[in-house]
PDB file of N, CA and C in Angstrom:
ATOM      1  N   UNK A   1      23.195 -15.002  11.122  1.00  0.00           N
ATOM      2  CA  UNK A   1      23.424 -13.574  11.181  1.00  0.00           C
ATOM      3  C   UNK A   1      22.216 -12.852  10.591  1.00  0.00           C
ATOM      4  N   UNK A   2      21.283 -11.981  11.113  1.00  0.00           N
ATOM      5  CA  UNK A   2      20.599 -11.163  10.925  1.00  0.00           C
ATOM      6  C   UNK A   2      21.217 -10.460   9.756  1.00  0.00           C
ATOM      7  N   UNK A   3      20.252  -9.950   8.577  1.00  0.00           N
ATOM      8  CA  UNK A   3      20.611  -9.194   7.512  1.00  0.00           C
ATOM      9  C   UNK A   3      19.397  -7.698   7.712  1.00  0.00           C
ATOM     10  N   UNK A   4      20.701  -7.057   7.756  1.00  0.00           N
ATOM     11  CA  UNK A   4      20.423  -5.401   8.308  1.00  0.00           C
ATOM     12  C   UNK A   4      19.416  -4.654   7.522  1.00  0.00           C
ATOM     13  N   UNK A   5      18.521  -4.051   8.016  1.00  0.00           N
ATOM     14  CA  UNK A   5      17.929  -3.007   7.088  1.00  0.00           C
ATOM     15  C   UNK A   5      18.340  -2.097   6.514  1.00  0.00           C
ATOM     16  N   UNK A   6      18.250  -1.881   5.277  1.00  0.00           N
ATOM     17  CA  UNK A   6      19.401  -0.514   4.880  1.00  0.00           C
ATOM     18  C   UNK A   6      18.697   0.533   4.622  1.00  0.00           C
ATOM     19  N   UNK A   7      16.828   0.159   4.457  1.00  0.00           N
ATOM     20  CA  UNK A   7      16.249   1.775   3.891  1.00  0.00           C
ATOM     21  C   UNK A   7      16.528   2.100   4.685  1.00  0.00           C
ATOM     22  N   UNK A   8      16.223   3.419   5.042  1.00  0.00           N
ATOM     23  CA  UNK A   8      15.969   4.336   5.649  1.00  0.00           C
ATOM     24  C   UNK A   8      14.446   4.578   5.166  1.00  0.00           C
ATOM     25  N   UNK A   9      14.586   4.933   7.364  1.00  0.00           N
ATOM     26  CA  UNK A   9      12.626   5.314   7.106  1.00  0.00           C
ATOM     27  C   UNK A   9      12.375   6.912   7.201  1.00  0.00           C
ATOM     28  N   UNK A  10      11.742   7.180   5.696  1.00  0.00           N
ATOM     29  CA  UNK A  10      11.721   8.085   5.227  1.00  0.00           C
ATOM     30  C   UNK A  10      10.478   7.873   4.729  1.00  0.00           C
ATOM     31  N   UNK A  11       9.695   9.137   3.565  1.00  0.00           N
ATOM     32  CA  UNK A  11       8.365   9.253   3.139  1.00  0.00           C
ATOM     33  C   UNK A  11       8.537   8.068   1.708  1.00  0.00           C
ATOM     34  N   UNK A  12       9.518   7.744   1.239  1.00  0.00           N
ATOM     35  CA  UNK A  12       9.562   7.104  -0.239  1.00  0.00           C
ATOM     36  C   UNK A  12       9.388   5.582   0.492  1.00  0.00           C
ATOM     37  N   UNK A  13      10.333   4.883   1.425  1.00  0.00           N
ATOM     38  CA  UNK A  13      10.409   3.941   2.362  1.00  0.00           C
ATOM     39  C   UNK A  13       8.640   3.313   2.526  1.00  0.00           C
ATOM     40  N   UNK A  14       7.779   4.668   3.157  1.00  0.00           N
ATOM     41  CA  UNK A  14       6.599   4.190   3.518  1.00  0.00           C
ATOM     42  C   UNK A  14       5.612   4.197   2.449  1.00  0.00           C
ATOM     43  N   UNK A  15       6.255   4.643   1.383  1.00  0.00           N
ATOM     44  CA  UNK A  15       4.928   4.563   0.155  1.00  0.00           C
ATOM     45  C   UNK A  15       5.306   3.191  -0.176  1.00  0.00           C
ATOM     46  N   UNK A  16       6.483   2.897  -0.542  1.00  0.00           N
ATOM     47  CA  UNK A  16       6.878   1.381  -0.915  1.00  0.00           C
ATOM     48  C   UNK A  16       6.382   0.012  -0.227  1.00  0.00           C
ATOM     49  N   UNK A  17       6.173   0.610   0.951  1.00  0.00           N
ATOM     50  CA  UNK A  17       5.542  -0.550   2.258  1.00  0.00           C
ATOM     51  C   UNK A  17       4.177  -0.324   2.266  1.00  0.00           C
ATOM     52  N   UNK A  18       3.447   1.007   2.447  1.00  0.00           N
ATOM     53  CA  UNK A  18       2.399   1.061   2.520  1.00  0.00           C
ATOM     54  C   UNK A  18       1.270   1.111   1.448  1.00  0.00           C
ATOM     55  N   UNK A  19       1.621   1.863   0.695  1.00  0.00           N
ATOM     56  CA  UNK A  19       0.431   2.782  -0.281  1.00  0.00           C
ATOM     57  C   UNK A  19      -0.051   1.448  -1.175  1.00  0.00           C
ATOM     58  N   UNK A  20      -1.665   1.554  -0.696  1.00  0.00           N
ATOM     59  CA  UNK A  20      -1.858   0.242  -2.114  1.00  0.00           C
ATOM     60  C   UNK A  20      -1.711   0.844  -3.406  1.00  0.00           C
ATOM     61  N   UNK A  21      -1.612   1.753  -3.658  1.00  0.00           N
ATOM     62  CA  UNK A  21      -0.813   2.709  -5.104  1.00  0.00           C
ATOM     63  C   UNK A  21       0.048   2.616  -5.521  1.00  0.00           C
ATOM     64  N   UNK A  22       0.939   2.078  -4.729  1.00  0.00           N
ATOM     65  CA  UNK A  22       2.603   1.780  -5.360  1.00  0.00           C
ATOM     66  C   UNK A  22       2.667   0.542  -5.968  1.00  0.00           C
ATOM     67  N   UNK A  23       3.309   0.637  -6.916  1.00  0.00           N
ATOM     68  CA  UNK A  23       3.656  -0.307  -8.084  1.00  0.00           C
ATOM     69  C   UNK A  23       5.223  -0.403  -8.508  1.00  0.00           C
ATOM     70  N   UNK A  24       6.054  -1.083  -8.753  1.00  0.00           N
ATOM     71  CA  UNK A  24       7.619  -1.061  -8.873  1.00  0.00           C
ATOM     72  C   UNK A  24       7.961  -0.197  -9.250  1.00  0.00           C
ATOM     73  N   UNK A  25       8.850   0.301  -9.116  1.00  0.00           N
ATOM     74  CA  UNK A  25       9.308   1.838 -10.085  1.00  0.00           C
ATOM     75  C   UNK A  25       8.588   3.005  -9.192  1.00  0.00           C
ATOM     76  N   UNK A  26       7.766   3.156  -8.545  1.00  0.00           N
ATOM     77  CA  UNK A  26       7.125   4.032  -7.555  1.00  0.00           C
ATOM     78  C   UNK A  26       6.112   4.666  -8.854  1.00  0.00           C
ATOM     79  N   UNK A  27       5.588   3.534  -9.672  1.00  0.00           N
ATOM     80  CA  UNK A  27       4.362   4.047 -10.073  1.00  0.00           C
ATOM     81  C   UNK A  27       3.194   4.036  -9.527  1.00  0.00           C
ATOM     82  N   UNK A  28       1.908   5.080  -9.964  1.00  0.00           N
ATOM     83  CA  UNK A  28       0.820   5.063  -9.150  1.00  0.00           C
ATOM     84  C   UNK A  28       0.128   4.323 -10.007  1.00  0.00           C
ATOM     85  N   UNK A  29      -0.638   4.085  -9.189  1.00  0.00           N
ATOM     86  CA  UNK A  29      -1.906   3.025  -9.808  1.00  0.00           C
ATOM     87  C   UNK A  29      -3.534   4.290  -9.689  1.00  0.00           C
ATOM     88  N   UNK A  30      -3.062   5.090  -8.999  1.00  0.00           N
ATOM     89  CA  UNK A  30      -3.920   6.303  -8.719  1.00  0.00           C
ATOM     90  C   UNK A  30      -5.624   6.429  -8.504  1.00  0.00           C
ATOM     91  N   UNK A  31      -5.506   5.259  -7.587  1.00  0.00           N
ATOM     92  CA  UNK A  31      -6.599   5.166  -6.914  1.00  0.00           C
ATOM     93  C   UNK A  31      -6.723   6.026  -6.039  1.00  0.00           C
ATOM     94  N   UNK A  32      -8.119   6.645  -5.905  1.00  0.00           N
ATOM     95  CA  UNK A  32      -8.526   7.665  -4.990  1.00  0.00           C
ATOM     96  C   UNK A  32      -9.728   7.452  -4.180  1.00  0.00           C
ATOM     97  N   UNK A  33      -9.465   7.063  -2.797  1.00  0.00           N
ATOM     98  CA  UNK A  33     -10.933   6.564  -1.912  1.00  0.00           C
ATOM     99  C   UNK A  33     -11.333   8.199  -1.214  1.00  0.00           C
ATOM    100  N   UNK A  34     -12.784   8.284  -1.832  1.00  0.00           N
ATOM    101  CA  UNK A  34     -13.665   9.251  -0.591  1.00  0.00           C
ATOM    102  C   UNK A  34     -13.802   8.882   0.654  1.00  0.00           C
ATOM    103  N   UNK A  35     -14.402  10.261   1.126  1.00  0.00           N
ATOM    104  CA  UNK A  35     -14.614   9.629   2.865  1.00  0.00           C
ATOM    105  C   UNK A  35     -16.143   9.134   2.343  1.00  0.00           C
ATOM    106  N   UNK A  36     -16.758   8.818   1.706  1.00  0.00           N
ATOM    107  CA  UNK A  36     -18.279   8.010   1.602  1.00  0.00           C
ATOM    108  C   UNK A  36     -17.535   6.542   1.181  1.00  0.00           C
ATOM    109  N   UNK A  37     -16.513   6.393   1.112  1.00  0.00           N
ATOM    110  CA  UNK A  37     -15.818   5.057   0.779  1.00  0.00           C
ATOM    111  C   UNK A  37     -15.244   4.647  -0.843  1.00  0.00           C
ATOM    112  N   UNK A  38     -16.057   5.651  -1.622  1.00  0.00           N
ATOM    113  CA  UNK A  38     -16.666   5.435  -2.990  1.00  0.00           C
ATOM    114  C   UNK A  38     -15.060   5.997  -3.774  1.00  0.00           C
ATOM    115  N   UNK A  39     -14.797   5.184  -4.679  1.00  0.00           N
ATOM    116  CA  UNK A  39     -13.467   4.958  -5.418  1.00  0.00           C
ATOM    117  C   UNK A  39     -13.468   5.686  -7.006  1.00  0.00           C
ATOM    118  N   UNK A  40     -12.398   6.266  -7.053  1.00  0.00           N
ATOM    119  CA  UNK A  40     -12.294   6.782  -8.228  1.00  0.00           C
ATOM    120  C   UNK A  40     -11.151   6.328  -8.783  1.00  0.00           C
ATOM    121  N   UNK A  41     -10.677   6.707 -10.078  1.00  0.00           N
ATOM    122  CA  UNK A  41      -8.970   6.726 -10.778  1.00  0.00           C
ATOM    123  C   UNK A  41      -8.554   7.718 -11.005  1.00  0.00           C
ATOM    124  N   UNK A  42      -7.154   8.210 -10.491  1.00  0.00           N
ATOM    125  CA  UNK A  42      -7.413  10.192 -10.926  1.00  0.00           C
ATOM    126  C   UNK A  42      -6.368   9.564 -12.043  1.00  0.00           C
ATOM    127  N   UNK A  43      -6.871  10.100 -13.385  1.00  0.00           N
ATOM    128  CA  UNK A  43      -5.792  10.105 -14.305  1.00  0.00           C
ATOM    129  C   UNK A  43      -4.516  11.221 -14.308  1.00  0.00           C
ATOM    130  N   UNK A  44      -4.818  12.118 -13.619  1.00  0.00           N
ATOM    131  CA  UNK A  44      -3.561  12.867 -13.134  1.00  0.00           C
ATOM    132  C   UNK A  44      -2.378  12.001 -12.626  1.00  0.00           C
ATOM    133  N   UNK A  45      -2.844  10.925 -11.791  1.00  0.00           N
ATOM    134  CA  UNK A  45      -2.336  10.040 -11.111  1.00  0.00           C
ATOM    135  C   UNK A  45      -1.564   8.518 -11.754  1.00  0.00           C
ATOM    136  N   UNK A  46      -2.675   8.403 -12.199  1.00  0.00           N
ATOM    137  CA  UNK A  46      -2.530   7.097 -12.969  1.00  0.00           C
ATOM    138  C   UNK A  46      -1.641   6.834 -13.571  1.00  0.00           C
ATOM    139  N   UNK A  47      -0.462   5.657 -13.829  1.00  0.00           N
ATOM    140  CA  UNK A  47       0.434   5.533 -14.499  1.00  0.00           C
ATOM    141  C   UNK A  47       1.711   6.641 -14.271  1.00  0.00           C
ATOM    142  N   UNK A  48       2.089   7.743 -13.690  1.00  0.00           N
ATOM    143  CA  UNK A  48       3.227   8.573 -13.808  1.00  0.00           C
ATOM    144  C   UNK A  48       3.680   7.967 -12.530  1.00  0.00           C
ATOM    145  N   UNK A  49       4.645   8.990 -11.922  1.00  0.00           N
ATOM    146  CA  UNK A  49       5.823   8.728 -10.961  1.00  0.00           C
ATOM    147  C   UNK A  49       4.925   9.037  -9.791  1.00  0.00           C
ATOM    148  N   UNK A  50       5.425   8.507  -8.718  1.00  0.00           N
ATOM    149  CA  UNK A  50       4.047   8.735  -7.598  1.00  0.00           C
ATOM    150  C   UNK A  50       4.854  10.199  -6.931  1.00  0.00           C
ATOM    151  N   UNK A  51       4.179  11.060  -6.160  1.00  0.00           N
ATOM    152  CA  UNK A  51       4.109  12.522  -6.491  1.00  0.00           C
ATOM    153  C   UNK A  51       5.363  12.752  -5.312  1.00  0.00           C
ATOM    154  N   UNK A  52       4.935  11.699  -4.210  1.00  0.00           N
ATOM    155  CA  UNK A  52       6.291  11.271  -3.201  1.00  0.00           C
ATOM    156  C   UNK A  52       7.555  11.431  -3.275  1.00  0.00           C
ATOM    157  N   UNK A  53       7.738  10.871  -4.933  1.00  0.00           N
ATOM    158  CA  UNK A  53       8.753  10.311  -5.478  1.00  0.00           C
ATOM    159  C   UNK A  53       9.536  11.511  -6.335  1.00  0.00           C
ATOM    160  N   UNK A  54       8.841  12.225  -6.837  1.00  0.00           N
ATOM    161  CA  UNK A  54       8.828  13.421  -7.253  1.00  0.00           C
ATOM    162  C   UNK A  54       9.209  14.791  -6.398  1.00  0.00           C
ATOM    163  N   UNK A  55       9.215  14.299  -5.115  1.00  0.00           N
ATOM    164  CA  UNK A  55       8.996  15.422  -4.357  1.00  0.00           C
ATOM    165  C   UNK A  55       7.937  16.328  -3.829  1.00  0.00           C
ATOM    166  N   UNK A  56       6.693  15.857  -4.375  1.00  0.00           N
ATOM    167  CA  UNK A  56       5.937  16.713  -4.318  1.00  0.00           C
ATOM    168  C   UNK A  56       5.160  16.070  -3.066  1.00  0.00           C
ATOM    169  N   UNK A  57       3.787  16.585  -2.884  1.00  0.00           N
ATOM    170  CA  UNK A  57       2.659  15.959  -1.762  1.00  0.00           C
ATOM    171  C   UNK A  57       1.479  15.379  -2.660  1.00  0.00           C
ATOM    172  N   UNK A  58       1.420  13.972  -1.818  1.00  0.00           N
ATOM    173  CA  UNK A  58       0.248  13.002  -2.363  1.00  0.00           C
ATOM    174  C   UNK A  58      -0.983  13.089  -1.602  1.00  0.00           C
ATOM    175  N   UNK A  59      -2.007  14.003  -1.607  1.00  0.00           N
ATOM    176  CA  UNK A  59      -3.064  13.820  -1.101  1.00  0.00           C
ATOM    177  C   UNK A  59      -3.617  12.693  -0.455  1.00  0.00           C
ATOM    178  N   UNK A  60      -4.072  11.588  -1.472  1.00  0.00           N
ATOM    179  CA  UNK A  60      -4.130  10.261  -0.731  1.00  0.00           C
ATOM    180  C   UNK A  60      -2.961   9.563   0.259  1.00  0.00           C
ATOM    181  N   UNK A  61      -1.583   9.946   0.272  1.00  0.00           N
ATOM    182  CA  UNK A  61      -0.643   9.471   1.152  1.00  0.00           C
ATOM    183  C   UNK A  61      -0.572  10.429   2.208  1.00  0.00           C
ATOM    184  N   UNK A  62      -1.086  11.427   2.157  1.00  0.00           N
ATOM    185  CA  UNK A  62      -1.001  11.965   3.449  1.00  0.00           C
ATOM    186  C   UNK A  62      -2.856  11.829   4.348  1.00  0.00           C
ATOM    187  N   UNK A  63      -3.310  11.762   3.659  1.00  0.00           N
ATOM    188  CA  UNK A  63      -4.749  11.907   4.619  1.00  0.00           C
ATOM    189  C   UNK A  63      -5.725  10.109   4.728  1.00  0.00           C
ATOM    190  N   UNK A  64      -4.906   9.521   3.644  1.00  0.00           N
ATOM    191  CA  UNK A  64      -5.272   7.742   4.524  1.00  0.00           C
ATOM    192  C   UNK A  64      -4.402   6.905   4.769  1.00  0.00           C
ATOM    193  N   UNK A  65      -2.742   7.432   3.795  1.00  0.00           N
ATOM    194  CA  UNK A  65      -1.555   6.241   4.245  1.00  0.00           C
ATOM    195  C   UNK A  65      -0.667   6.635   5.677  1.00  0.00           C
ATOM    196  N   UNK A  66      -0.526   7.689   5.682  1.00  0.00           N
ATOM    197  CA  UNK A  66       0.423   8.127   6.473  1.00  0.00           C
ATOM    198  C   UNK A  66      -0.266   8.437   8.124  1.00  0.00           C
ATOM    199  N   UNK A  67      -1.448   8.554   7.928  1.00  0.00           N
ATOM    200  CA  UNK A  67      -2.196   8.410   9.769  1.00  0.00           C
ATOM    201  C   UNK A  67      -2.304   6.946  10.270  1.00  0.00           C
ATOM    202  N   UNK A  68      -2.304   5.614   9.162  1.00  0.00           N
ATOM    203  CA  UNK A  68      -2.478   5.221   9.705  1.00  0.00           C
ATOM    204  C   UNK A  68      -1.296   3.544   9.546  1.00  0.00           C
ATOM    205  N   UNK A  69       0.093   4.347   9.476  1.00  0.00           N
ATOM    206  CA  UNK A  69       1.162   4.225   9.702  1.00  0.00           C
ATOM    207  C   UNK A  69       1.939   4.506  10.961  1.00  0.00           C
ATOM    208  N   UNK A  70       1.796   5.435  11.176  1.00  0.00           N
ATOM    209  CA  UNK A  70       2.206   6.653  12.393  1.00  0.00           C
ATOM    210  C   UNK A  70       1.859   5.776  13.694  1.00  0.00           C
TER     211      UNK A  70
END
């Protein structure tokens, strides 16, 4: 017997699957890639609740996780 999916695909669903930022608990790890490729840590980011999760909008989940999900 097949065992059913129960998330629901929703924006919290695809940070959990996708975002290399997510960490258990829907913490960020708050890595931030430029378009020159070049990597930062936003401590805004770092360590709290990922912004998803919160309700709010994640810059990095919308302009490199979520295009290329879709």
């Amino acid at each position: 017997m097949k065992r059913m999916n129960r998330e629901k695909n929703n924006p919290r669903t695809d940070v959990k699957k996708y975002c290399a930022n997510y960490n258990t608990g829907y913490v960020c790890s708050g890595v931030v890639i430029c378009r020159d490729l070049s990597q930062y840590i936003d401590s805004e980011l770092e360590g709290k609740i990922c912004p998803i999760e919160r309700g709010d909008e994640c810059l990095y989940f919308l302009e490199i996780v979520k295009p290329n999900v879709d």
